[in-house]
Structures are given as structure tokens and as C-alpha cells.
N, C-alpha and C. Protein backbone atom coordinates (compact mmCIF):
# COMPACT_ATOMS: atom_id res chain seq x y z
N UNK A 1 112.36 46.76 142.76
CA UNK A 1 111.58 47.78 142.08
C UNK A 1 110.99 47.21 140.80
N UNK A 2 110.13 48.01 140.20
CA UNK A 2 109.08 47.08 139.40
C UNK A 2 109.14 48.01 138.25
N UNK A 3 109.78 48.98 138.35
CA UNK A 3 110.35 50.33 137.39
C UNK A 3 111.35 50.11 136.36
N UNK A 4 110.94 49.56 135.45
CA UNK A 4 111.67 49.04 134.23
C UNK A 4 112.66 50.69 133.16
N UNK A 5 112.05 51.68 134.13
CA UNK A 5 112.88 52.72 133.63
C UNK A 5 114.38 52.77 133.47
N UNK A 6 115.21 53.26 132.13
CA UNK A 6 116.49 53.53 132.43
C UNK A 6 117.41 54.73 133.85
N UNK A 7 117.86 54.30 134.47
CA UNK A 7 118.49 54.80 135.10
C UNK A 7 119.87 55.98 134.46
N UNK A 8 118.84 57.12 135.35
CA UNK A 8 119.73 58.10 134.99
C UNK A 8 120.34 58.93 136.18
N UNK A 9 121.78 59.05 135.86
CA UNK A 9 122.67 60.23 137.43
C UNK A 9 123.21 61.19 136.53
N UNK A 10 123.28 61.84 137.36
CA UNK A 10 124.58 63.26 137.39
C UNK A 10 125.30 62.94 138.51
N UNK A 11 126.21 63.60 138.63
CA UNK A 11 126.80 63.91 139.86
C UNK A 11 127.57 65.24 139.41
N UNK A 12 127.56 66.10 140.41
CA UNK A 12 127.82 67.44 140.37
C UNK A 12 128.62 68.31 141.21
N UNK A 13 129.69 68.57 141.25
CA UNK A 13 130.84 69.29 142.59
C UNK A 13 130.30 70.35 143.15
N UNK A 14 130.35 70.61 144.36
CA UNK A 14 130.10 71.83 144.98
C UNK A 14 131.30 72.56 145.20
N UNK A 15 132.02 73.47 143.87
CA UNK A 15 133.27 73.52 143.84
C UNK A 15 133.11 74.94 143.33
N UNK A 16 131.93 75.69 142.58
CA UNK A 16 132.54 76.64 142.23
C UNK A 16 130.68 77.92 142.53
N UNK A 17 131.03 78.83 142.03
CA UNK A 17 129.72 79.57 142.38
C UNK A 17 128.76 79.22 141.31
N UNK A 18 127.32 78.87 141.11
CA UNK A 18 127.12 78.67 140.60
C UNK A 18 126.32 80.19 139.40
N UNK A 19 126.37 79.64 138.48
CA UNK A 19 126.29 80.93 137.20
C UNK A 19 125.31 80.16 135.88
N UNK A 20 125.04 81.00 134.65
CA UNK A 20 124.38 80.76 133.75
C UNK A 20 124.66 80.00 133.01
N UNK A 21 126.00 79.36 133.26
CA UNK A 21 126.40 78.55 132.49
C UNK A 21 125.86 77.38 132.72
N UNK A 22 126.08 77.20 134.44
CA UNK A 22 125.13 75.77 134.92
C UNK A 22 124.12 75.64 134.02
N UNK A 23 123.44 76.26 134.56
CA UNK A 23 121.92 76.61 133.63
C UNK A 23 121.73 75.76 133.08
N UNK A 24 122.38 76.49 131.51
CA UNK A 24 122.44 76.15 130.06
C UNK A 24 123.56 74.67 129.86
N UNK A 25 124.09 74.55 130.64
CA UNK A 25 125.29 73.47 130.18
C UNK A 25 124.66 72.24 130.66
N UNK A 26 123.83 72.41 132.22
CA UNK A 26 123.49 71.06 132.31
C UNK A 26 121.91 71.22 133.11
N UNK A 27 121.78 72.06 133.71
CA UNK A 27 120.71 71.51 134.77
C UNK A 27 119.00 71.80 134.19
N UNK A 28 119.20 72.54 132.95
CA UNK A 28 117.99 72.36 131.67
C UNK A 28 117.90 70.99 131.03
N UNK A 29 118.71 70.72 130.65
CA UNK A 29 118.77 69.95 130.18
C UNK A 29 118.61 68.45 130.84
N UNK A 30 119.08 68.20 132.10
CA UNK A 30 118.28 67.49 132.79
C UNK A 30 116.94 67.88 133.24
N UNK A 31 116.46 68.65 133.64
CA UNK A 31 115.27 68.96 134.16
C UNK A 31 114.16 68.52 132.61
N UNK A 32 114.81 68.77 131.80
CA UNK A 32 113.93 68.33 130.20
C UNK A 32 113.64 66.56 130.26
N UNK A 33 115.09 66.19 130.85
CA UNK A 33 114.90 64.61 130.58
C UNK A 33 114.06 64.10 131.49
N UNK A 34 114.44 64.89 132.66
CA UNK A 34 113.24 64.19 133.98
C UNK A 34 112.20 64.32 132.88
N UNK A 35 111.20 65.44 132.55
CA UNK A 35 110.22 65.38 131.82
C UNK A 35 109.57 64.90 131.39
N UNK A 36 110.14 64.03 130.70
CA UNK A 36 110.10 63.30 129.04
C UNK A 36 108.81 61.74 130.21
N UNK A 37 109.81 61.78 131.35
CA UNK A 37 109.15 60.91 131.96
C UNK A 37 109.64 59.20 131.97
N UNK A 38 110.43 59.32 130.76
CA UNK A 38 111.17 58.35 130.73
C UNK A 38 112.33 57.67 131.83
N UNK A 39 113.03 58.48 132.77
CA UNK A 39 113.67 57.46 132.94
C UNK A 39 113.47 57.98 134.46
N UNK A 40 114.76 57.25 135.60
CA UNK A 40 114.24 57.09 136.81
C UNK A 40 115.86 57.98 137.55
N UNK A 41 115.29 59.07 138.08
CA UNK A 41 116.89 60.17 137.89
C UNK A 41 117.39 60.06 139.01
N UNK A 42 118.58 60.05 139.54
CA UNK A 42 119.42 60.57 140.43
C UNK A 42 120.12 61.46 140.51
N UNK A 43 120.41 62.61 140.73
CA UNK A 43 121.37 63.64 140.88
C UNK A 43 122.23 63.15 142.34
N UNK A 44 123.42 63.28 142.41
CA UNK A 44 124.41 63.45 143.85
C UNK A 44 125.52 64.56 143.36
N UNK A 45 125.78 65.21 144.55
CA UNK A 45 126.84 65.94 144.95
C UNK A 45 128.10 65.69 145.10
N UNK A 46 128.92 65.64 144.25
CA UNK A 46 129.83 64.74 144.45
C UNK A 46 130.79 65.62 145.64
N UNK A 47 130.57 65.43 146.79
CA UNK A 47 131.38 66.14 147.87
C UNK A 47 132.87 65.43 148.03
N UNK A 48 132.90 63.79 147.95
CA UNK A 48 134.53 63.45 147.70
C UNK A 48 134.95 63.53 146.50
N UNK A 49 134.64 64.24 145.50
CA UNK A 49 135.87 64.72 144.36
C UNK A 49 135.91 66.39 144.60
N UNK A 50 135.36 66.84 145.24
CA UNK A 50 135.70 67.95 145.34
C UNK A 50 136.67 68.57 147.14
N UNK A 51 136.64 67.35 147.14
CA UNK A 51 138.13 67.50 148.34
C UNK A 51 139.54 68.14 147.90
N UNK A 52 139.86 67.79 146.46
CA UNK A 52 141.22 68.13 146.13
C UNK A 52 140.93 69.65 146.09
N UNK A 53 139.95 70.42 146.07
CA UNK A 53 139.82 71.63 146.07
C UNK A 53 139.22 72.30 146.79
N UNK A 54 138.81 71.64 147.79
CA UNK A 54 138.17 72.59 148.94
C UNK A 54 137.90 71.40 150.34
N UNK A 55 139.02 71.95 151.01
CA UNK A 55 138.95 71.67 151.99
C UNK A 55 138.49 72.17 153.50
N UNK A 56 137.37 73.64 153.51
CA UNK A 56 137.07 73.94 154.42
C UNK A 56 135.06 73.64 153.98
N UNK A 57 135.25 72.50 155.87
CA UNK A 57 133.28 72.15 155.50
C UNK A 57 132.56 72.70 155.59
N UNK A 58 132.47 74.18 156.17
CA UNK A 58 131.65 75.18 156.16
C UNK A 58 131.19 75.50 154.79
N UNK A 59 132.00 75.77 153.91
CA UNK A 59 131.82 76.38 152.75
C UNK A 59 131.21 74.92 151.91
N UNK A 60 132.16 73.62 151.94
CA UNK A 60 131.39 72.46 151.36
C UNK A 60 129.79 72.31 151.58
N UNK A 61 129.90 72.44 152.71
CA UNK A 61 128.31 72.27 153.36
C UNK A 61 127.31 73.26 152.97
N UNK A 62 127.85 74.34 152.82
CA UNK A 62 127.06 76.11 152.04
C UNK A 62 126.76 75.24 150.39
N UNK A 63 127.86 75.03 149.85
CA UNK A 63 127.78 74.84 148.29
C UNK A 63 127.00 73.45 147.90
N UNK A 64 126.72 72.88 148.69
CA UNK A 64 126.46 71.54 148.49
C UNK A 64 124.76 72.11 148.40
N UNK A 65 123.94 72.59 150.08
CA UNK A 65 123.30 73.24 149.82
C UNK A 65 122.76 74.43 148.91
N UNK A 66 123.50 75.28 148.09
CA UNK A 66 123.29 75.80 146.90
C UNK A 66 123.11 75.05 145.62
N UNK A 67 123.74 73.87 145.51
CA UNK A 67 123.69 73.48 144.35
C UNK A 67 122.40 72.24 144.25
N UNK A 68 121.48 72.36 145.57
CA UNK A 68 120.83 71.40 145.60
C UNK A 68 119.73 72.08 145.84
N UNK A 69 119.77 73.25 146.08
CA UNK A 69 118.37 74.41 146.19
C UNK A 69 118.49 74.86 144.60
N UNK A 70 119.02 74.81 143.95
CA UNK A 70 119.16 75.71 142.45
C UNK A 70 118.41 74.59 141.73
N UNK A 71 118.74 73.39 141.98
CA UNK A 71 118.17 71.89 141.04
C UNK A 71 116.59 72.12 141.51
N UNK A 72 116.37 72.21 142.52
CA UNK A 72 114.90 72.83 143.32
C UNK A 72 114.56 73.73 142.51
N UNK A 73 114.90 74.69 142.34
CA UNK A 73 114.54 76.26 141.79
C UNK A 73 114.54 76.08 140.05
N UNK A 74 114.94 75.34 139.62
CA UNK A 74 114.94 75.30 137.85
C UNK A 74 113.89 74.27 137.64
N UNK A 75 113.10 73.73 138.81
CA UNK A 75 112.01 73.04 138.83
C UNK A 75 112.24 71.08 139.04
N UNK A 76 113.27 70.50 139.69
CA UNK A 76 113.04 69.15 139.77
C UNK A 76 112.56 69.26 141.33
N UNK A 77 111.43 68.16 140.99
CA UNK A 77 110.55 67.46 142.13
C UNK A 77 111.24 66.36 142.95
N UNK A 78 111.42 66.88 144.23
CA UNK A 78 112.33 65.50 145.00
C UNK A 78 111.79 64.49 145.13
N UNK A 79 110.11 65.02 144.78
CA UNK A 79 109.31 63.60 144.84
C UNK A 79 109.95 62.36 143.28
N UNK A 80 110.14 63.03 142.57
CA UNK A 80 110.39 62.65 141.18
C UNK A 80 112.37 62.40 141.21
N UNK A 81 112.77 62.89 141.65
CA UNK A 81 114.36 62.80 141.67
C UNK A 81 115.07 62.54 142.95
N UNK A 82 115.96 61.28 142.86
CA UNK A 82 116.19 61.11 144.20
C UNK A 82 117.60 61.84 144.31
N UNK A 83 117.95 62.87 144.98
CA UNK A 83 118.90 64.08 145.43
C UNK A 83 119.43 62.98 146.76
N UNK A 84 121.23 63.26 146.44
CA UNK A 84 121.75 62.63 147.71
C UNK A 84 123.43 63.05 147.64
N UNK A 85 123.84 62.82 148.75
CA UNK A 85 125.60 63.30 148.80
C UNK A 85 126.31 61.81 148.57
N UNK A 86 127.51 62.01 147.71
CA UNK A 86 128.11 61.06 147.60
C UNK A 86 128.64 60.75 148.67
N UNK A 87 129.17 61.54 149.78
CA UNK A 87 129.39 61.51 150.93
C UNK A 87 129.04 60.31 151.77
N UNK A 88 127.44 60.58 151.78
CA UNK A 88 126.35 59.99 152.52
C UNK A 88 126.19 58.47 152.13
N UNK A 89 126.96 57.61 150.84
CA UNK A 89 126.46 56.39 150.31
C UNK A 89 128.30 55.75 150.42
N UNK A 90 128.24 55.01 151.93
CA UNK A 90 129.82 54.08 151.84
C UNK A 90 130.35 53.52 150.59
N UNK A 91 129.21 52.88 149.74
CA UNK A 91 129.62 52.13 148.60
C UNK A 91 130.18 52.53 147.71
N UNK A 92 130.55 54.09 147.65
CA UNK A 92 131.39 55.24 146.68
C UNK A 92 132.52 54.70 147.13
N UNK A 93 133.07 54.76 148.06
CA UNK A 93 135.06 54.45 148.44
C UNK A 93 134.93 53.32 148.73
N UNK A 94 133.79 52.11 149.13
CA UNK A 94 134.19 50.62 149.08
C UNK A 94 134.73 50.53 148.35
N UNK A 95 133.56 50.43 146.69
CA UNK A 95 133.55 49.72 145.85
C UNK A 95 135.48 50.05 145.07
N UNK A 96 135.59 51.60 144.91
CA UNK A 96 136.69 51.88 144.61
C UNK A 96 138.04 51.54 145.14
N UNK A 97 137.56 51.27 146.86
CA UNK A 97 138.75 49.94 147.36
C UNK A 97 138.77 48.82 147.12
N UNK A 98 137.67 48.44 146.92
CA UNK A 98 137.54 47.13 146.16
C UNK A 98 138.77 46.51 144.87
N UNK A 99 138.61 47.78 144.41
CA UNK A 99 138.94 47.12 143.01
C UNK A 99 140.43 46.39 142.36
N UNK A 100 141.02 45.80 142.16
CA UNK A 100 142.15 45.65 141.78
C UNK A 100 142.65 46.56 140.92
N UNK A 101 143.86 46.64 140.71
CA UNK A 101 144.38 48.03 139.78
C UNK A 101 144.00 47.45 138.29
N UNK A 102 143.81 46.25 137.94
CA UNK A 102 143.59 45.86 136.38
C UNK A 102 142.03 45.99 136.49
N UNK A 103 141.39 45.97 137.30
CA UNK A 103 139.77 46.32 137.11
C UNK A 103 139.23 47.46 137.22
N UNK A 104 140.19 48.18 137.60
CA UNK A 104 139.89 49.58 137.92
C UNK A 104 139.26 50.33 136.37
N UNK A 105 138.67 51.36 136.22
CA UNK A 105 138.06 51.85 135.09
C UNK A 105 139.67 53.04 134.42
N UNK A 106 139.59 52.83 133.16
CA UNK A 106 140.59 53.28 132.93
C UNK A 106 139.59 54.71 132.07
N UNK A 107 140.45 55.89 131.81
CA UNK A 107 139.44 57.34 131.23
C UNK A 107 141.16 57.56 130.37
């Protein structure tokens, strides 16, 4: 790519209903940065961290879809934002098998 833009993600659980708080806490506030024009965005769903709390895929699959029609609806362009499931990209649980326990990211 020839897009010298900073790279920007979210990643976001399909874990709870979504409300006004989303809104205001995060998905304005990205939709501002897409804007700006500056950088080059990714949003994903983070569907494997939200395993420890929901384990039926009907409802994963409902919320995943809600929370990716609402990013739609507060105005990001899929042409402009690349939207994807963490699910959907192997290199999420490679890389994390990968790792040795001293390389691992410590929080």
C-alpha cells in the first residue's frame, strides 16, 4: 500500500445491548477521526473475547450484526472503513499461540 496514513482499530464486543452511551463513549468519536481524513481505520468485532460471556451463536451472530449496522447508522462509509470479525482473521489465535510466555504482552 502506498498509504502512508496512521493506522487506526477499535475492536468492539458484541456483548451487551447497545445504548447512548456507545454513542457518546466511542463510536462519535471515531466517526470524527475517520473525518479528519487522516488516518486509515479498522473497526473488528471482537467475537473471541466475547466467548467468556456468551456462548449462544444465534445471539453472537444477532449482536455482531447490530453493532456493525449502528457503526453504519452514526455514518462510517465501508468504502472508507474496513469492518471485519476477529473471528474471520486466523492470525488473532496464531499469533497469540505463537508467543512465548516472556513475549507475551503484559496489561
Amino acid at each position: 500500500m502506498s498509504d502512508s496514513k496512521p493506522v487506526l482499530v477499535s475492536g468492539v464486543k458484541p456483548t451487551g445491548d447497545l445504548h447512548i452511551g456507545n454513542y457518546f463513549g466511542a463510536m462519535r468519536q471515531f466517526g470524527e477521526l475517520i473525518q479528519t481524513g487522516k488516518y486509515r481505520p479498522f473497526i473488528f468485532v471482537a467475537d473471541y473475547h466475547a466467548l467468556n460471556t456468551m456462548q449462544n451463536a444465534e445471539e453472537m451472530k444477532r449482536r455482531t450484526h447490530e453493532l456493525v449496522m449502528a457503526y453504519l447508522a452514526v455514518g462510517l462509509d465501508p468504502k472508507e472503513v474496513v469492518f471485519f470479525k476477529q473471528s474471520d482473521v486466523p492470525a488473532h489465535t496464531e499469533l497469540a499461540g505463537s508467543l512465548t510466555p516472556s513475549r507475551r504482552c503484559r496489561t
